[in-house]
PDB file of N, CA and C in Angstrom:
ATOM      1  N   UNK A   1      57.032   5.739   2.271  1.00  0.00           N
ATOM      2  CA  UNK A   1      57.191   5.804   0.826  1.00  0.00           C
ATOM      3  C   UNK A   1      57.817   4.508   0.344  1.00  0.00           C
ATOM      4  N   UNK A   2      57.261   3.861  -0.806  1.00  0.00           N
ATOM      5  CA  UNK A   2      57.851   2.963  -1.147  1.00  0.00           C
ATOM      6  C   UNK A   2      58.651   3.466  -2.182  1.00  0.00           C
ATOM      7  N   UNK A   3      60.241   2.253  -1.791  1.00  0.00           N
ATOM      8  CA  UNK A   3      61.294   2.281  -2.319  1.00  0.00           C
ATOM      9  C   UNK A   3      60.604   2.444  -4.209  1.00  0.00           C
ATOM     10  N   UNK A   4      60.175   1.262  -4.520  1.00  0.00           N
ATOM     11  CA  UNK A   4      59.937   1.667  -6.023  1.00  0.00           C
ATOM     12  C   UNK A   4      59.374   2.460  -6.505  1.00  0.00           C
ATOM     13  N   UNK A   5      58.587   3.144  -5.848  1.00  0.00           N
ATOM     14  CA  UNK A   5      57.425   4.151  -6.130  1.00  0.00           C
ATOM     15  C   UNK A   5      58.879   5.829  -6.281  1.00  0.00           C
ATOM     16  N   UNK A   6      59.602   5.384  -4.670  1.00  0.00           N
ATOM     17  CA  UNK A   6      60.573   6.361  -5.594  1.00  0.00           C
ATOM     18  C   UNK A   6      61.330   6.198  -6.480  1.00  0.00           C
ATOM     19  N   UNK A   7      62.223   5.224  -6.530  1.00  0.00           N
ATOM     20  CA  UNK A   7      63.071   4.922  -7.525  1.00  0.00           C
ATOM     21  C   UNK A   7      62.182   5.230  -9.523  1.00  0.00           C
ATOM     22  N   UNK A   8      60.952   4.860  -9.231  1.00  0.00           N
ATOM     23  CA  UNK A   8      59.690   5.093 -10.601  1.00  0.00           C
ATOM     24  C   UNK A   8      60.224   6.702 -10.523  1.00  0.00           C
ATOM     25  N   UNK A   9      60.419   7.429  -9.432  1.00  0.00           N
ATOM     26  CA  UNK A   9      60.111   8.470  -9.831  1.00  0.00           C
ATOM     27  C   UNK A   9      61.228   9.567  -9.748  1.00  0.00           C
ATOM     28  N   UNK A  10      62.232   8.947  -9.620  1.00  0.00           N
ATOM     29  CA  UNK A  10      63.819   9.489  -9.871  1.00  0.00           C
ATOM     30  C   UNK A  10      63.733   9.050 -11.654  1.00  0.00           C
ATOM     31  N   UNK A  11      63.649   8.111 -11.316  1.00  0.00           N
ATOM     32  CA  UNK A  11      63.820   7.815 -13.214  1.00  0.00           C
ATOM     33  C   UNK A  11      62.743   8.799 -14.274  1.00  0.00           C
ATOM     34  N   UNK A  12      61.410   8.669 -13.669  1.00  0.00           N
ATOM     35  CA  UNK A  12      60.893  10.182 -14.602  1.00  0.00           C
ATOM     36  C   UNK A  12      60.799  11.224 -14.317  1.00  0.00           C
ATOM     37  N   UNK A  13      61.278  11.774 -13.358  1.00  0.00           N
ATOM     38  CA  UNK A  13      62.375  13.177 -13.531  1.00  0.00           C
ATOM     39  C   UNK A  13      63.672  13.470 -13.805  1.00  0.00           C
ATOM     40  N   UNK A  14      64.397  12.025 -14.190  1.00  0.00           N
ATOM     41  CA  UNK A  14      65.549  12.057 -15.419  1.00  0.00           C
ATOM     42  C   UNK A  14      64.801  12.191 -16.511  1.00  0.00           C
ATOM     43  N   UNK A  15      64.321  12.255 -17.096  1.00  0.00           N
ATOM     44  CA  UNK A  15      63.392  12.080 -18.564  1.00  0.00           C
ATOM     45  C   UNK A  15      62.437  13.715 -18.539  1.00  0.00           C
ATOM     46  N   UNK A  16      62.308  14.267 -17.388  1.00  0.00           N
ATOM     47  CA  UNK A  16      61.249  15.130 -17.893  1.00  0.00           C
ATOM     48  C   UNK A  16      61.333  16.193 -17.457  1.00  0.00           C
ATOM     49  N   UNK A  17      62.077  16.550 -16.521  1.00  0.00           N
ATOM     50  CA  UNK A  17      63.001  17.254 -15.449  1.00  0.00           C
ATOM     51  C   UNK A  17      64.177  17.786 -15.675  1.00  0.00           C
ATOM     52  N   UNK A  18      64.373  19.235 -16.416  1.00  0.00           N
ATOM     53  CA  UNK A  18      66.003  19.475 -16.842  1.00  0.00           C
ATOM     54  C   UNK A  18      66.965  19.805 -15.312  1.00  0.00           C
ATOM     55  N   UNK A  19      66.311  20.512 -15.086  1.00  0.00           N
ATOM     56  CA  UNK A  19      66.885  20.657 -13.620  1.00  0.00           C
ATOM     57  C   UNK A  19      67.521  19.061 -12.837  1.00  0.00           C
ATOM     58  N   UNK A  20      66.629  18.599 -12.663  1.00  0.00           N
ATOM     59  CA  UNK A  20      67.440  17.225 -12.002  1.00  0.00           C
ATOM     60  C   UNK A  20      67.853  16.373 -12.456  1.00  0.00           C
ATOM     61  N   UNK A  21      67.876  16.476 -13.908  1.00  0.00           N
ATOM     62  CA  UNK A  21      68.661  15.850 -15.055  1.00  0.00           C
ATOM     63  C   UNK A  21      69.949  16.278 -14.989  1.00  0.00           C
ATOM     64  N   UNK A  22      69.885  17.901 -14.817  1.00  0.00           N
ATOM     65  CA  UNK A  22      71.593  18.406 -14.658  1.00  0.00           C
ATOM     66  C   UNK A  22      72.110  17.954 -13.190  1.00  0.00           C
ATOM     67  N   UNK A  23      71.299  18.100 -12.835  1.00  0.00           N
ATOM     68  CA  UNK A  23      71.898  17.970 -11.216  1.00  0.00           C
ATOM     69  C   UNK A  23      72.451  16.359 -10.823  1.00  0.00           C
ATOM     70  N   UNK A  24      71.946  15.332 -11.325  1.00  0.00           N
ATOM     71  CA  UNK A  24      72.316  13.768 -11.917  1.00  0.00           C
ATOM     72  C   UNK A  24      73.466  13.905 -12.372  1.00  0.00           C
ATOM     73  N   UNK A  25      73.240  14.707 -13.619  1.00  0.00           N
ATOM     74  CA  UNK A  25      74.931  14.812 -14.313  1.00  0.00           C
ATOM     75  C   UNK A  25      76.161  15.510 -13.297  1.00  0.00           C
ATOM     76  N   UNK A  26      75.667  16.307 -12.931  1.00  0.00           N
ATOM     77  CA  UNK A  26      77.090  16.793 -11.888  1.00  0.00           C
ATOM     78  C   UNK A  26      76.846  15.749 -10.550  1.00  0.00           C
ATOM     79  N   UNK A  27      76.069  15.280 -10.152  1.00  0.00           N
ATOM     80  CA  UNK A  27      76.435  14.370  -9.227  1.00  0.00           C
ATOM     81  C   UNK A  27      77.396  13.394  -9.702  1.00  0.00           C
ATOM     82  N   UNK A  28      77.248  13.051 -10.517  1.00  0.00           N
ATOM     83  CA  UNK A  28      78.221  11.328 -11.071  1.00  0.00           C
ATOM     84  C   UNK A  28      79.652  12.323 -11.110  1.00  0.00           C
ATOM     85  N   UNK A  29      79.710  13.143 -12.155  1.00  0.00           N
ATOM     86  CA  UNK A  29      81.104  13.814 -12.375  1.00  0.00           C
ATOM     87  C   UNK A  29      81.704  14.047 -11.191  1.00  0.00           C
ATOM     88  N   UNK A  30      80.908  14.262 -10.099  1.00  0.00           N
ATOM     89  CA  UNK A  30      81.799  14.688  -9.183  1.00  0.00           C
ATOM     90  C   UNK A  30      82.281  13.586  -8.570  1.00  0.00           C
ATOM     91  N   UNK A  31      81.303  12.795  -8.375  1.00  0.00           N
ATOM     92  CA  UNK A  31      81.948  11.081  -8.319  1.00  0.00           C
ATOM     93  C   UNK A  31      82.910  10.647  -8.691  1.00  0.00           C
ATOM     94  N   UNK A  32      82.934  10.707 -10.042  1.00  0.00           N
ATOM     95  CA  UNK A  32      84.271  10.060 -10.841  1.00  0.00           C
ATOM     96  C   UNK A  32      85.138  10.654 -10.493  1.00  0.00           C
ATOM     97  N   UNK A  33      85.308  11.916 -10.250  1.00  0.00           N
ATOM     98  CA  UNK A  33      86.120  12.478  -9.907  1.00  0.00           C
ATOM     99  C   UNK A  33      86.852  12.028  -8.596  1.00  0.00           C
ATOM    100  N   UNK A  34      86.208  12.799  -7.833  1.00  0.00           N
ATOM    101  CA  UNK A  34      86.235  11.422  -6.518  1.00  0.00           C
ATOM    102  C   UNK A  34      87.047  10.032  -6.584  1.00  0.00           C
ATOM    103  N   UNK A  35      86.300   9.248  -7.145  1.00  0.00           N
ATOM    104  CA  UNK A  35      86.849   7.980  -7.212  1.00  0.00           C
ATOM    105  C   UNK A  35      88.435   8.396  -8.059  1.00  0.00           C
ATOM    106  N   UNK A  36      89.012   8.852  -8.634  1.00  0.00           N
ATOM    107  CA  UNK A  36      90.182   9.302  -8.952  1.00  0.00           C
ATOM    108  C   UNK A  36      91.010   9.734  -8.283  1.00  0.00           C
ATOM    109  N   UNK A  37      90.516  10.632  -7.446  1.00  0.00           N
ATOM    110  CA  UNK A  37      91.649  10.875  -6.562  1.00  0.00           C
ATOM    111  C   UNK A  37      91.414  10.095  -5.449  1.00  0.00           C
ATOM    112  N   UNK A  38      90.677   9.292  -5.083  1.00  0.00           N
ATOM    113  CA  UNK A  38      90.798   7.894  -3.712  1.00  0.00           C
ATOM    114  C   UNK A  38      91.633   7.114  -4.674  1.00  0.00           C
ATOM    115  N   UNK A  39      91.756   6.561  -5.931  1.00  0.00           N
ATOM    116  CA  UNK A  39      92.862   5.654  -6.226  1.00  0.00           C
ATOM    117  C   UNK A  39      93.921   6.414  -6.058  1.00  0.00           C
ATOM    118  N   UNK A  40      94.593   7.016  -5.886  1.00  0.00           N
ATOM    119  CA  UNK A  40      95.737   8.036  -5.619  1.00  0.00           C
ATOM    120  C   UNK A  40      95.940   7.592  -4.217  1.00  0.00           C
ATOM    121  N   UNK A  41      97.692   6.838  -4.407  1.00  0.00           N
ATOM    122  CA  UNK A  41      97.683   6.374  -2.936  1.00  0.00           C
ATOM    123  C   UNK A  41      98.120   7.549  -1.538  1.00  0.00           C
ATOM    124  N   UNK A  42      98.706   8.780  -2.075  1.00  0.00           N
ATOM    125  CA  UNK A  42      98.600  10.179  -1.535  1.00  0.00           C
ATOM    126  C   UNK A  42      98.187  10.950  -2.016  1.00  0.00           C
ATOM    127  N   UNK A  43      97.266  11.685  -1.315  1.00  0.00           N
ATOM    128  CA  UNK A  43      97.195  13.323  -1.912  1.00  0.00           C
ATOM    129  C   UNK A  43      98.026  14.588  -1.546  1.00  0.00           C
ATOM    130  N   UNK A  44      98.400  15.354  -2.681  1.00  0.00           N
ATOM    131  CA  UNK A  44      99.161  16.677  -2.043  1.00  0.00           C
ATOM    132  C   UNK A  44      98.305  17.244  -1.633  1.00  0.00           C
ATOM    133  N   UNK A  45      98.743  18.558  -0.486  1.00  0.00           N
ATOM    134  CA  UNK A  45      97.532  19.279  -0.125  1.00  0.00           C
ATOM    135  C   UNK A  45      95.982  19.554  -1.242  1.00  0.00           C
ATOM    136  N   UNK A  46      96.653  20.441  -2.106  1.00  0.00           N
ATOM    137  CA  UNK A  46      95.509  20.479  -3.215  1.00  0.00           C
ATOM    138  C   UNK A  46      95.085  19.754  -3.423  1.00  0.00           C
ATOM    139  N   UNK A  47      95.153  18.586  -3.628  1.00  0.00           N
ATOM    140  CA  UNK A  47      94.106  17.610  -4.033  1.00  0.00           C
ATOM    141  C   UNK A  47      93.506  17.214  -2.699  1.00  0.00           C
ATOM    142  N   UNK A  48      94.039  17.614  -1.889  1.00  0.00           N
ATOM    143  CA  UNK A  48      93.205  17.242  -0.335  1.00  0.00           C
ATOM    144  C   UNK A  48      92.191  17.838  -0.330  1.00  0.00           C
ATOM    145  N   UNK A  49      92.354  19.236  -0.800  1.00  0.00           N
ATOM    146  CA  UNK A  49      91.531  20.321  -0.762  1.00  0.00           C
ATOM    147  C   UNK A  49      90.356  20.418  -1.860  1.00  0.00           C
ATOM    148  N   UNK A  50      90.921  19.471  -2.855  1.00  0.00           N
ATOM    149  CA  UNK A  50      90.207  19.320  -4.395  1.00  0.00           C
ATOM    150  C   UNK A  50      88.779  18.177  -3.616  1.00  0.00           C
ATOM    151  N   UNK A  51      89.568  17.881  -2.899  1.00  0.00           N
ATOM    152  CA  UNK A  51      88.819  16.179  -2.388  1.00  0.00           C
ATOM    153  C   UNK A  51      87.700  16.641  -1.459  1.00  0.00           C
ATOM    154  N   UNK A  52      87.995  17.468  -0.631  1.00  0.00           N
ATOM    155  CA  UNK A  52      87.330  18.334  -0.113  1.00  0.00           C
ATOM    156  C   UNK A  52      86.163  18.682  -0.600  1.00  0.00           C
ATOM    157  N   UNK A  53      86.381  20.197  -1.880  1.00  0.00           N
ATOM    158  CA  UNK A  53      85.682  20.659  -2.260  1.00  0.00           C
ATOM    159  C   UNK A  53      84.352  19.639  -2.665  1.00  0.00           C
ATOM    160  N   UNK A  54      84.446  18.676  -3.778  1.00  0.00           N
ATOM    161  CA  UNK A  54      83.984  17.189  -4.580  1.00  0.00           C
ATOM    162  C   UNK A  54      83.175  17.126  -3.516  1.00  0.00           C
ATOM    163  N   UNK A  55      83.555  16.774  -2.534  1.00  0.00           N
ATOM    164  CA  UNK A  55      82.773  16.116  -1.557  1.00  0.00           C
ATOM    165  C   UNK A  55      81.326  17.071  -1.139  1.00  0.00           C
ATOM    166  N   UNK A  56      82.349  18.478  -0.754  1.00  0.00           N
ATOM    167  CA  UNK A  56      80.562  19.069  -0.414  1.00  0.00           C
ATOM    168  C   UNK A  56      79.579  19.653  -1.669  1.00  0.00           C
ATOM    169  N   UNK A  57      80.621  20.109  -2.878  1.00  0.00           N
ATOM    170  CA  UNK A  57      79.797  19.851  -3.798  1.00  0.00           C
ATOM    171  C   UNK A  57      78.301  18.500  -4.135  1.00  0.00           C
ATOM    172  N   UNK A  58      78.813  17.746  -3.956  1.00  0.00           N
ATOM    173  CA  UNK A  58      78.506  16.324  -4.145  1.00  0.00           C
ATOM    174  C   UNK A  58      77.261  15.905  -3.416  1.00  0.00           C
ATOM    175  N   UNK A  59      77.581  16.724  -2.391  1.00  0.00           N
ATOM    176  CA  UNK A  59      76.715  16.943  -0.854  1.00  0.00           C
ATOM    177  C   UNK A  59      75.525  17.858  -1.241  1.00  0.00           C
ATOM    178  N   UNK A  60      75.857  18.830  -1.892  1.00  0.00           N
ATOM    179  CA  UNK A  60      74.631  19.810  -1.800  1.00  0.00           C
ATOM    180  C   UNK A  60      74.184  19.351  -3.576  1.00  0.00           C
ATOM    181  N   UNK A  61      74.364  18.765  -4.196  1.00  0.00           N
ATOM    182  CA  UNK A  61      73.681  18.613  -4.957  1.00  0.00           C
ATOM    183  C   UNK A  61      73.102  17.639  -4.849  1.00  0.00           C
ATOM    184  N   UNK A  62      73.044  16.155  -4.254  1.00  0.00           N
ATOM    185  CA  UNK A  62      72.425  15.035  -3.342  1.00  0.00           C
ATOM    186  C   UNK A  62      71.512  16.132  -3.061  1.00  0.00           C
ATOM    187  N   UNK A  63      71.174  16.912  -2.404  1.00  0.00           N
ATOM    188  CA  UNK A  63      70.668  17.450  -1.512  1.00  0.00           C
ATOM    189  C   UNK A  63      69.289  18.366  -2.071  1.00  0.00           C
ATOM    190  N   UNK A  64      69.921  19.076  -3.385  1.00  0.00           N
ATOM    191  CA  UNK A  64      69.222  19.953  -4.306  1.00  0.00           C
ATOM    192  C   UNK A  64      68.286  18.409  -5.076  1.00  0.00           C
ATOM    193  N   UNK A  65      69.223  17.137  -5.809  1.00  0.00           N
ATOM    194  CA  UNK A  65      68.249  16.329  -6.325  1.00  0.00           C
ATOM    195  C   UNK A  65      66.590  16.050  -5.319  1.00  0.00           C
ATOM    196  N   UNK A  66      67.519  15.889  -3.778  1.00  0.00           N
ATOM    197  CA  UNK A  66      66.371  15.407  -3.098  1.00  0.00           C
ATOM    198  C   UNK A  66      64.977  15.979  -3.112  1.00  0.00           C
ATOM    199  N   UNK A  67      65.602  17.354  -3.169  1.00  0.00           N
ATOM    200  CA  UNK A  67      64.325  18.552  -2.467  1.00  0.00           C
ATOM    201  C   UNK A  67      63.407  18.363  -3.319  1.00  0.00           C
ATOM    202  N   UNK A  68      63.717  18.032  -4.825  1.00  0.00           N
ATOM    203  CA  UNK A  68      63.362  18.212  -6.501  1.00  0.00           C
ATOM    204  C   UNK A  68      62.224  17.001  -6.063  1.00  0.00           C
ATOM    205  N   UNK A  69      63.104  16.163  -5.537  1.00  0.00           N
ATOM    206  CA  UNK A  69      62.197  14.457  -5.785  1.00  0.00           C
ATOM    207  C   UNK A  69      61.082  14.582  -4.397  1.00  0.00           C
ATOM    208  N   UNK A  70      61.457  15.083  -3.170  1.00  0.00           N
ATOM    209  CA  UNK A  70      60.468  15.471  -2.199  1.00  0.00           C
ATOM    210  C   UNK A  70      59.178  15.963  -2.715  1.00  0.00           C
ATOM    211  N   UNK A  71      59.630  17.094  -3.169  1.00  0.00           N
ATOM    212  CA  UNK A  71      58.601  17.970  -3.778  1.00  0.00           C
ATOM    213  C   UNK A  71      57.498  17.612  -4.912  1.00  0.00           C
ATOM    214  N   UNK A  72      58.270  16.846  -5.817  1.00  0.00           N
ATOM    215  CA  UNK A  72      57.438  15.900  -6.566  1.00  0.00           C
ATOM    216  C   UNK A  72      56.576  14.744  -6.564  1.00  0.00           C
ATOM    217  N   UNK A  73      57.183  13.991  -5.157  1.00  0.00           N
ATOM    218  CA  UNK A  73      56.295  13.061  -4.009  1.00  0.00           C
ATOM    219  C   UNK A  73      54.901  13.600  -3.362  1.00  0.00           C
ATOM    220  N   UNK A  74      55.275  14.786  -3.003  1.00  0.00           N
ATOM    221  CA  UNK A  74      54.543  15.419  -2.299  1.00  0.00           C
ATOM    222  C   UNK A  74      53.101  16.359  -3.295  1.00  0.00           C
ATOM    223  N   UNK A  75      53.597  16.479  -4.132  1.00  0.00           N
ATOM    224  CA  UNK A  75      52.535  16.945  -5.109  1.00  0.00           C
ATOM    225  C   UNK A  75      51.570  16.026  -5.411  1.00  0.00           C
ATOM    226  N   UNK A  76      52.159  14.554  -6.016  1.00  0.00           N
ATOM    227  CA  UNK A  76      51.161  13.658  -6.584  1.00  0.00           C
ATOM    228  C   UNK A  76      50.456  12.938  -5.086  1.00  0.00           C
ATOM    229  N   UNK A  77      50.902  13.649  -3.895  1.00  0.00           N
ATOM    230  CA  UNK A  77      49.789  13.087  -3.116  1.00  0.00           C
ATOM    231  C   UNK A  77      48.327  13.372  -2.842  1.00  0.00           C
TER     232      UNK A  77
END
């Protein structure tokens, strides 16, 4: 698969795609989030645990975008 051919096609299933439009949006949030508590030069437990959570959140929605963009590869073949 070519790189641009996907990248073409992450970008029009931001545009046409509510589903992986939302799923975009909670990916970044959970990011930022993320990146907030790594500037934090300790974490208390909870936020260990906060850091935690972010992460596999973060993980399975990577994961849910992919299937979205697989599946859509795989159709226009």
């Amino acid at each position: 698969m070519d790189r641009f051919t996907e990248e073409q096609t992450k970008a029009h299933l931001l545009i046409t795609n509510a589903e992986y439009r939302d799923l975009s949006d909670r990916h970044h949030e959970y990011d930022e989030q993320l990146v907030a508590l790594e500037a934090k030069d300790r974490l208390t437990y909870d936020e260990q645990m906060e850091e935690q959570r972010l992460k596999k959140l973060k993980l399975q929605t990577k994961d849910k975008m992919q299937a979205i963009l697989s599946q859509h590869l795989l159709a226009a073949v």
